[in-house]
Protein backbone atom coordinates (compact mmCIF):
# COMPACT_ATOMS: atom_id res chain seq x y z
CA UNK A 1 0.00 0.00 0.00
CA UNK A 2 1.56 3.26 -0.97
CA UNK A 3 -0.34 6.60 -0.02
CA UNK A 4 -0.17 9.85 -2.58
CA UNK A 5 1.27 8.83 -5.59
CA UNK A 6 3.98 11.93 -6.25
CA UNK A 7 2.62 12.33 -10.10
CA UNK A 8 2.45 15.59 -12.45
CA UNK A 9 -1.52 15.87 -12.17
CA UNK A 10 -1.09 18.66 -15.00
CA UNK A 11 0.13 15.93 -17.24
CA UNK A 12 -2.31 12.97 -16.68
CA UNK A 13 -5.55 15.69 -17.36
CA UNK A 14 -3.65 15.70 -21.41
CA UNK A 15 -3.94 11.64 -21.56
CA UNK A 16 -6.01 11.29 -24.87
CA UNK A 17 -7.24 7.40 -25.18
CA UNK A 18 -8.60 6.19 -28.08
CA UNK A 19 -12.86 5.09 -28.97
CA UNK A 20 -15.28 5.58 -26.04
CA UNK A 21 -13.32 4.85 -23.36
CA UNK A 22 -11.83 8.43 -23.58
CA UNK A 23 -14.70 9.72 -22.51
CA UNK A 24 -15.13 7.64 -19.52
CA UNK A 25 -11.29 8.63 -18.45
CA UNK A 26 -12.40 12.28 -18.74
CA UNK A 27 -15.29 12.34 -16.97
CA UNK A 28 -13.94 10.31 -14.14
CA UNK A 29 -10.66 12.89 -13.98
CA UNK A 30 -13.16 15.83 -14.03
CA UNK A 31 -15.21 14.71 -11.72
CA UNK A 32 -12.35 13.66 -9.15
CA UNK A 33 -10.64 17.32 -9.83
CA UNK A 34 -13.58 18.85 -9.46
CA UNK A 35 -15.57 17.56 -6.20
CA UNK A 36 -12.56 16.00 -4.59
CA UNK A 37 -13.58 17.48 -1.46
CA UNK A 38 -16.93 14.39 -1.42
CA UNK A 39 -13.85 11.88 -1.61
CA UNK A 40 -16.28 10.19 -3.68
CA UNK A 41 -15.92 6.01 -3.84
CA UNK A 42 -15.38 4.05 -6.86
CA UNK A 43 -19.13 2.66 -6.35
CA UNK A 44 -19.91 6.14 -6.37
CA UNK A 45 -18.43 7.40 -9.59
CA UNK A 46 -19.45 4.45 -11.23
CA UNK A 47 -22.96 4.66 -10.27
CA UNK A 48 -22.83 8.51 -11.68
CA UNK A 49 -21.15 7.33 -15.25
CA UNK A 50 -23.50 4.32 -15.51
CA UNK A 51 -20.97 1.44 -15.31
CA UNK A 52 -19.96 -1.13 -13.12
CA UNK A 53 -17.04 -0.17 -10.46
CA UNK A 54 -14.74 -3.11 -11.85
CA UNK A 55 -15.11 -2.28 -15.24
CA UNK A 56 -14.48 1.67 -14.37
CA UNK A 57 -11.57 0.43 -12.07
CA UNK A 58 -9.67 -1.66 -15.04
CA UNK A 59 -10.50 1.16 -18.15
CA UNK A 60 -9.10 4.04 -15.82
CA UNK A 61 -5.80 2.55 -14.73
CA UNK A 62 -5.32 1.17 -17.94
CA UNK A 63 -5.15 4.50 -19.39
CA UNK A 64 -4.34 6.83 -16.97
CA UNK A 65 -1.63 4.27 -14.91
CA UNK A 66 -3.28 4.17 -11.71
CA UNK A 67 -6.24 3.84 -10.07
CA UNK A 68 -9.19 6.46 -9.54
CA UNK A 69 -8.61 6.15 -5.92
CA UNK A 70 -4.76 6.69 -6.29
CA UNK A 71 -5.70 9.81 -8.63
CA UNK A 72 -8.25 11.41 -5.92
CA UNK A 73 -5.34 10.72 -3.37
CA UNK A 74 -3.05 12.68 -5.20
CA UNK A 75 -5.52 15.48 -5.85
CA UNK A 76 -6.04 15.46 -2.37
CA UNK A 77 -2.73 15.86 -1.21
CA UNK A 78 -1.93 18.73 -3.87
CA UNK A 79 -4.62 20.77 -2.59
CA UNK A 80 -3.35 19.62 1.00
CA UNK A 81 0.33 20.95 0.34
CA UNK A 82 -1.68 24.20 -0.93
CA UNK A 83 -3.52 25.28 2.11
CA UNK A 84 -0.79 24.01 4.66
CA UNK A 85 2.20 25.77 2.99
CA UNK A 86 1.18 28.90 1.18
CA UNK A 87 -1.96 29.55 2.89
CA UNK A 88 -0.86 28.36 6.23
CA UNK A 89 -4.46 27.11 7.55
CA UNK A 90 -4.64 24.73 10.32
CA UNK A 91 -4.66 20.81 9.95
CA UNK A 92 -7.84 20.64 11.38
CA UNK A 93 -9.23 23.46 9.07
CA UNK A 94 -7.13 21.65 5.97
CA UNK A 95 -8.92 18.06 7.27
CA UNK A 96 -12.89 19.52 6.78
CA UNK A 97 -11.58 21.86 3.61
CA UNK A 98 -10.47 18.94 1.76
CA UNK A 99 -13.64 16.49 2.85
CA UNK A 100 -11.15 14.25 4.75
CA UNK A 101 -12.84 12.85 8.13
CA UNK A 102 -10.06 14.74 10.25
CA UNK A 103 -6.55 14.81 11.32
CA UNK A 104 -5.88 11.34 11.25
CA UNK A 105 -7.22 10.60 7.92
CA UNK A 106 -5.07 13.76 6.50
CA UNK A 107 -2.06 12.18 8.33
CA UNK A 108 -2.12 8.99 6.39
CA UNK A 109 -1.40 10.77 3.25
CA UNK A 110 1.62 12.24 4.47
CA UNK A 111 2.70 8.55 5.56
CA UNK A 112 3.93 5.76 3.04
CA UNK A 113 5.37 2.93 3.34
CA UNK A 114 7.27 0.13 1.79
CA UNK A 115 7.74 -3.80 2.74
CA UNK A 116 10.57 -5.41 2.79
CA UNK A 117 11.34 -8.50 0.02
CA UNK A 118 10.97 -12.18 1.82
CA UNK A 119 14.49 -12.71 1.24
CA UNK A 120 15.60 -9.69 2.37
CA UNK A 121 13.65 -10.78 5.68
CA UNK A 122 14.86 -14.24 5.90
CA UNK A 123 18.34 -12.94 6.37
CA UNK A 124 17.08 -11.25 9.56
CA UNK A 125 18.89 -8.20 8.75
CA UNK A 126 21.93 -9.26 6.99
CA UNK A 127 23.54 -6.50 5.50
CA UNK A 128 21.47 -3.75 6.59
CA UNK A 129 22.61 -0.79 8.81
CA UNK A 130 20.32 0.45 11.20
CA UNK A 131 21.07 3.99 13.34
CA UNK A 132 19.21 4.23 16.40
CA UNK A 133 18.50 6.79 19.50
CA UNK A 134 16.24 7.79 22.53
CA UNK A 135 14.35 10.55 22.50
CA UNK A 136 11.85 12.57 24.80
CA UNK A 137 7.85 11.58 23.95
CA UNK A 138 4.52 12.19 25.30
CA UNK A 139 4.74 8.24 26.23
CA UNK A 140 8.03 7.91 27.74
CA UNK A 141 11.25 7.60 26.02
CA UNK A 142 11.17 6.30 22.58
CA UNK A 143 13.66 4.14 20.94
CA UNK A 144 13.87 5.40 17.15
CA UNK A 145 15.55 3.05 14.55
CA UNK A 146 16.04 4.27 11.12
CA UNK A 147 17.49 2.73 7.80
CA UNK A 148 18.55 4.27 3.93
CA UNK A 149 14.96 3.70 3.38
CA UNK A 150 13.36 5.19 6.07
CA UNK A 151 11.80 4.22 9.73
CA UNK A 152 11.91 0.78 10.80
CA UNK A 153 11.70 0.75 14.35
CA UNK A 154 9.52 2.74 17.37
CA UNK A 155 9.55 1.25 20.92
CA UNK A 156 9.15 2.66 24.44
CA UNK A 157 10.87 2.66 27.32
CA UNK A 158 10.63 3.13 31.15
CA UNK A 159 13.48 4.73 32.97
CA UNK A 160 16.18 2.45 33.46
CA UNK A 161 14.63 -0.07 30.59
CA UNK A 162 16.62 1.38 27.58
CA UNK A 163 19.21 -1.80 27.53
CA UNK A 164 16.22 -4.23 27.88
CA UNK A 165 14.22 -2.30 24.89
CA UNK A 166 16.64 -1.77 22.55
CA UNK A 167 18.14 -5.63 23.07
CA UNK A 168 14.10 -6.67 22.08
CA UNK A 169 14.59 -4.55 18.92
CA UNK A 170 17.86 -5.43 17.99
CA UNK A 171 16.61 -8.94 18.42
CA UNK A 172 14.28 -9.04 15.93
CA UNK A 173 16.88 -8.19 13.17
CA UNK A 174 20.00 -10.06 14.79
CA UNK A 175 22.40 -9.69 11.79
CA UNK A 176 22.19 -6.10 11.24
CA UNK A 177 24.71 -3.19 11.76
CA UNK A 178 23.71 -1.13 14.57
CA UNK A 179 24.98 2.38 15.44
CA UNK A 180 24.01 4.99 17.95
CA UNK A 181 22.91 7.77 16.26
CA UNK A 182 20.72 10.62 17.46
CA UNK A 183 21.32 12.79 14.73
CA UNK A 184 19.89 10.81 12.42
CA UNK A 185 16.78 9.69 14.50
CA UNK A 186 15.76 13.18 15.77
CA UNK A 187 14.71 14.60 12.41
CA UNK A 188 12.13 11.30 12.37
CA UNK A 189 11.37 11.49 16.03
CA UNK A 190 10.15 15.35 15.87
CA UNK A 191 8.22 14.50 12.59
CA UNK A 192 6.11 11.31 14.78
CA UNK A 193 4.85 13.31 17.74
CA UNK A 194 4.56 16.67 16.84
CA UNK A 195 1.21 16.57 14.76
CA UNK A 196 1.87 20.21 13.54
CA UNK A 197 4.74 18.70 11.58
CA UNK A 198 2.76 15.52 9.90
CA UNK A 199 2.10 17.54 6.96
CA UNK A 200 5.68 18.57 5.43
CA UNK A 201 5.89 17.97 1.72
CA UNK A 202 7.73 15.06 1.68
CA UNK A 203 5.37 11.32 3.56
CA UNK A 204 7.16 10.04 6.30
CA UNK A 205 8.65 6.71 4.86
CA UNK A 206 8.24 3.42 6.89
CA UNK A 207 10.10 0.26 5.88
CA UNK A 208 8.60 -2.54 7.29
CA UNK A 209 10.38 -5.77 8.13
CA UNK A 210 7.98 -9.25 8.68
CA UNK A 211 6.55 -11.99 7.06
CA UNK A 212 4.20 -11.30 4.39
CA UNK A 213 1.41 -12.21 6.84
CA UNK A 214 2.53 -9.80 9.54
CA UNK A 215 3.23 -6.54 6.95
CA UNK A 216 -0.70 -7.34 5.83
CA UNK A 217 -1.58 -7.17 9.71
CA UNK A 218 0.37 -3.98 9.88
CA UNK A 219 -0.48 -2.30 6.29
CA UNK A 220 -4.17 -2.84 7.67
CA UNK A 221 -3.18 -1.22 10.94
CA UNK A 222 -2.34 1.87 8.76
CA UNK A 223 -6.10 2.09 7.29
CA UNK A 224 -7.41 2.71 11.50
CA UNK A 225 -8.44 6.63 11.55
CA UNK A 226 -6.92 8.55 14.33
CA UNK A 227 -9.52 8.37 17.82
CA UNK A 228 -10.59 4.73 16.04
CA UNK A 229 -10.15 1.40 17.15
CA UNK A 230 -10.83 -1.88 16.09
CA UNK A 231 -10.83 -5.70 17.03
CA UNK A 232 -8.58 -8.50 15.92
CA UNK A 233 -11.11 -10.16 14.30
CA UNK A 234 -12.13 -6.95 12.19
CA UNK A 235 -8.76 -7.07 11.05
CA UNK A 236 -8.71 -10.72 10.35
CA UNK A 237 -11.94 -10.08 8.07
CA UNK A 238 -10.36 -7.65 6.39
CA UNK A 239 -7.22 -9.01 5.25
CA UNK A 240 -9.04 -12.41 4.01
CA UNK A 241 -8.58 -14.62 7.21
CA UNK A 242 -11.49 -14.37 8.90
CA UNK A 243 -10.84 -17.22 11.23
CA UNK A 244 -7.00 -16.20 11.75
CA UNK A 245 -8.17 -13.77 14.50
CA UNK A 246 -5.05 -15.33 17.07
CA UNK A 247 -2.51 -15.34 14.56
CA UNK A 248 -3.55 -11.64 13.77
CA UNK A 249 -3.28 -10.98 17.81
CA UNK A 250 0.23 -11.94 17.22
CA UNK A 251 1.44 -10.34 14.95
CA UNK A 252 -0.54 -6.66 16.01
CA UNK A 253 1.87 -7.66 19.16
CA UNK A 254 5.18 -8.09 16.88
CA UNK A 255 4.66 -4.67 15.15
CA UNK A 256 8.39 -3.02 14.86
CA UNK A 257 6.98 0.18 14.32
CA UNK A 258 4.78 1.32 17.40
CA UNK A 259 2.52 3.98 17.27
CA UNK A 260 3.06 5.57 13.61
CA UNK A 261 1.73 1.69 12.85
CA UNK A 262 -0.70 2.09 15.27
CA UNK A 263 -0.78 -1.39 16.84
CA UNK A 264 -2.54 0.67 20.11
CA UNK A 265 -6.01 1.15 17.84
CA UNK A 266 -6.32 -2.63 18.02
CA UNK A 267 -8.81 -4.55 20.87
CA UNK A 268 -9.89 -7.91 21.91
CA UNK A 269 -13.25 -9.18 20.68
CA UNK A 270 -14.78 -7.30 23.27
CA UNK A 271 -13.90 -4.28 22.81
CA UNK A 272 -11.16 -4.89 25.48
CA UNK A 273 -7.70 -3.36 25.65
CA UNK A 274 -5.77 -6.39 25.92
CA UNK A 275 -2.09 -6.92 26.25
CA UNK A 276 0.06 -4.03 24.30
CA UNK A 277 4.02 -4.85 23.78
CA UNK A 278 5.01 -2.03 25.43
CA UNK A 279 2.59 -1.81 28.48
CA UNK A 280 -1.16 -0.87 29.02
CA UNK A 281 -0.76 1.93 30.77
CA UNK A 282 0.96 3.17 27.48
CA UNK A 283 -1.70 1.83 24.96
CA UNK A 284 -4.23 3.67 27.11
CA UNK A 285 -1.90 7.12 27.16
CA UNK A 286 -1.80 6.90 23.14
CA UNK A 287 -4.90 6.57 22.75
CA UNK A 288 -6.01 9.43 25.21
CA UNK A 289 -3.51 11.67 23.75
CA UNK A 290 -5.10 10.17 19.56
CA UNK A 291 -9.16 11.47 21.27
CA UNK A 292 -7.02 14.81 22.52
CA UNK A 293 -5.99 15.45 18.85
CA UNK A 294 -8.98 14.72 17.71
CA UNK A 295 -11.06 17.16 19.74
CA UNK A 296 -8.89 20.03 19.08
């Protein structure tokens, strides 16, 4: 899953496909450029043009090389980058302007994120340099572990319990190169908890490092709105393995990438809290501090 596709909108509004379909492609761009702020679905646009969403779905990317829903994303986030930087309005403000649900929504399309091959995890880190350092957060310290391709770690820690978290870490990717480095984490650690800052220009990158079954767990961690939460077994449903509601448990619970992954928005079948890696009193701090954001 990749958020904001950085394209040249200018250039795919002068795509010019052959026979009817080229009017199809220009209605659908039109419409998406022009009420972008309804975040309209795919069933939606479809049902508007006449067609069915599959059929809409396979003409558009055909021609215009990705998706209707990648396309309204990147409208989004140009008109996003417009109020933030040269008009300077809020995020909140920016959130209703654009027809986004609120901060949190808005703050997944300055996030992306890319998975790591299988091979490249099988060799549990072999060859891969990772920089790490502790820094001050509203949940306690916060061990922040970085690569070339961007954040790949995010754990807490109680006073006195740096050794112990950053040996759990370190664990997971055993044949890595790790260096202290707090001049390289700091730029990502101010970028995570200051919300002001989740809308620079440029998406915070995530690299995450797991089977393929975990990175679905956590790519459909990504898709929980800020003050949201759901169960296990939503999450289960939604990536195809509706019975694999344990297995999903797990692997919410072997998330590298705390809180910008946000393993916290994720409960027992009843609704419960449950166990959280790094302690409940934390899980229930985040998601205070998420319903704080929201109401501002």
């Amino acid at each position: 899953m990749t958020f904001a596709p950085q394209i040249d909108l200018s250039k795919i509004s002068d795509i010019t496909p052959a026979g009817s379909d080229y009017e199809t492609v220009r209605k659908v761009i039109e419409m998406l450029s022009l009420d972008y702020q309804e975040q309209p679905s795919l069933e939606t646009i479809a049902a508007r043009l006449g067609q069915s969403p599959t059929q809409l779905q396979k003409t558009f990317t055909r021609w215009a090389g990705l998706s209707p829903k990648a396309f309204l994303q990147a409208v989004t986030l140009d008109h996003a980058k417009r109020l933030l930087g040269q008009e300077g309005m809020p995020l909140l403000e920016t959130s209703i302007e654009l027809g986004l649900s609120g901060p949190g929504r808005l703050h997944d399309l300055f996030v992306t994120h890319e998975a790591m091959s299988p091979g490249e995890w099988k060799a549990k880190g072999g060859g891969l340099t990772i920089r790490y350092g502790f820094h001050s957060s509203p949940f306690g310290q916060a061990l922040v572990m970085v690569t070339d391709r961007g954040l790949a770690g995010l754990a807490f820690a109680d006073p006195g319990e740096e050794t112990a978290c950053f040996e759990d870490m370190a664990g997971r990717w055993p044949n890595a190169n790790f260096i202290a480095d707090n001049s390289a984490t700091e730029p990502y650690a101010g970028r995570i908890f200051d919300p002001a800052r989740w809308c620079d220009d440029q998406p915070l990158r995530v690299v995450l490092i797991g089977t393929d079954f975990q990175v679905r767990v956590w790519e459909s961690l990504l898709l929980i709105p800020l003050g949201k939460a759901v169960t296990y077994s939503d999450i289960a449903t939604k990536i195809g393995q509706p019975t694999a509601s344990r297995a999903v448990g797990a692997a919410v619970g072997r998330n590298p990438v705390s809180f910008v992954v946000p393993c916290h928005r994720a409960l027992g079948k009843s609704g419960a809290l449950t166990g959280y890696h790094w302690g409940l009193t934390r899980k229930r701090a985040m998601l205070g501090w998420e319903a704080g954001q929201v109401e501002k």
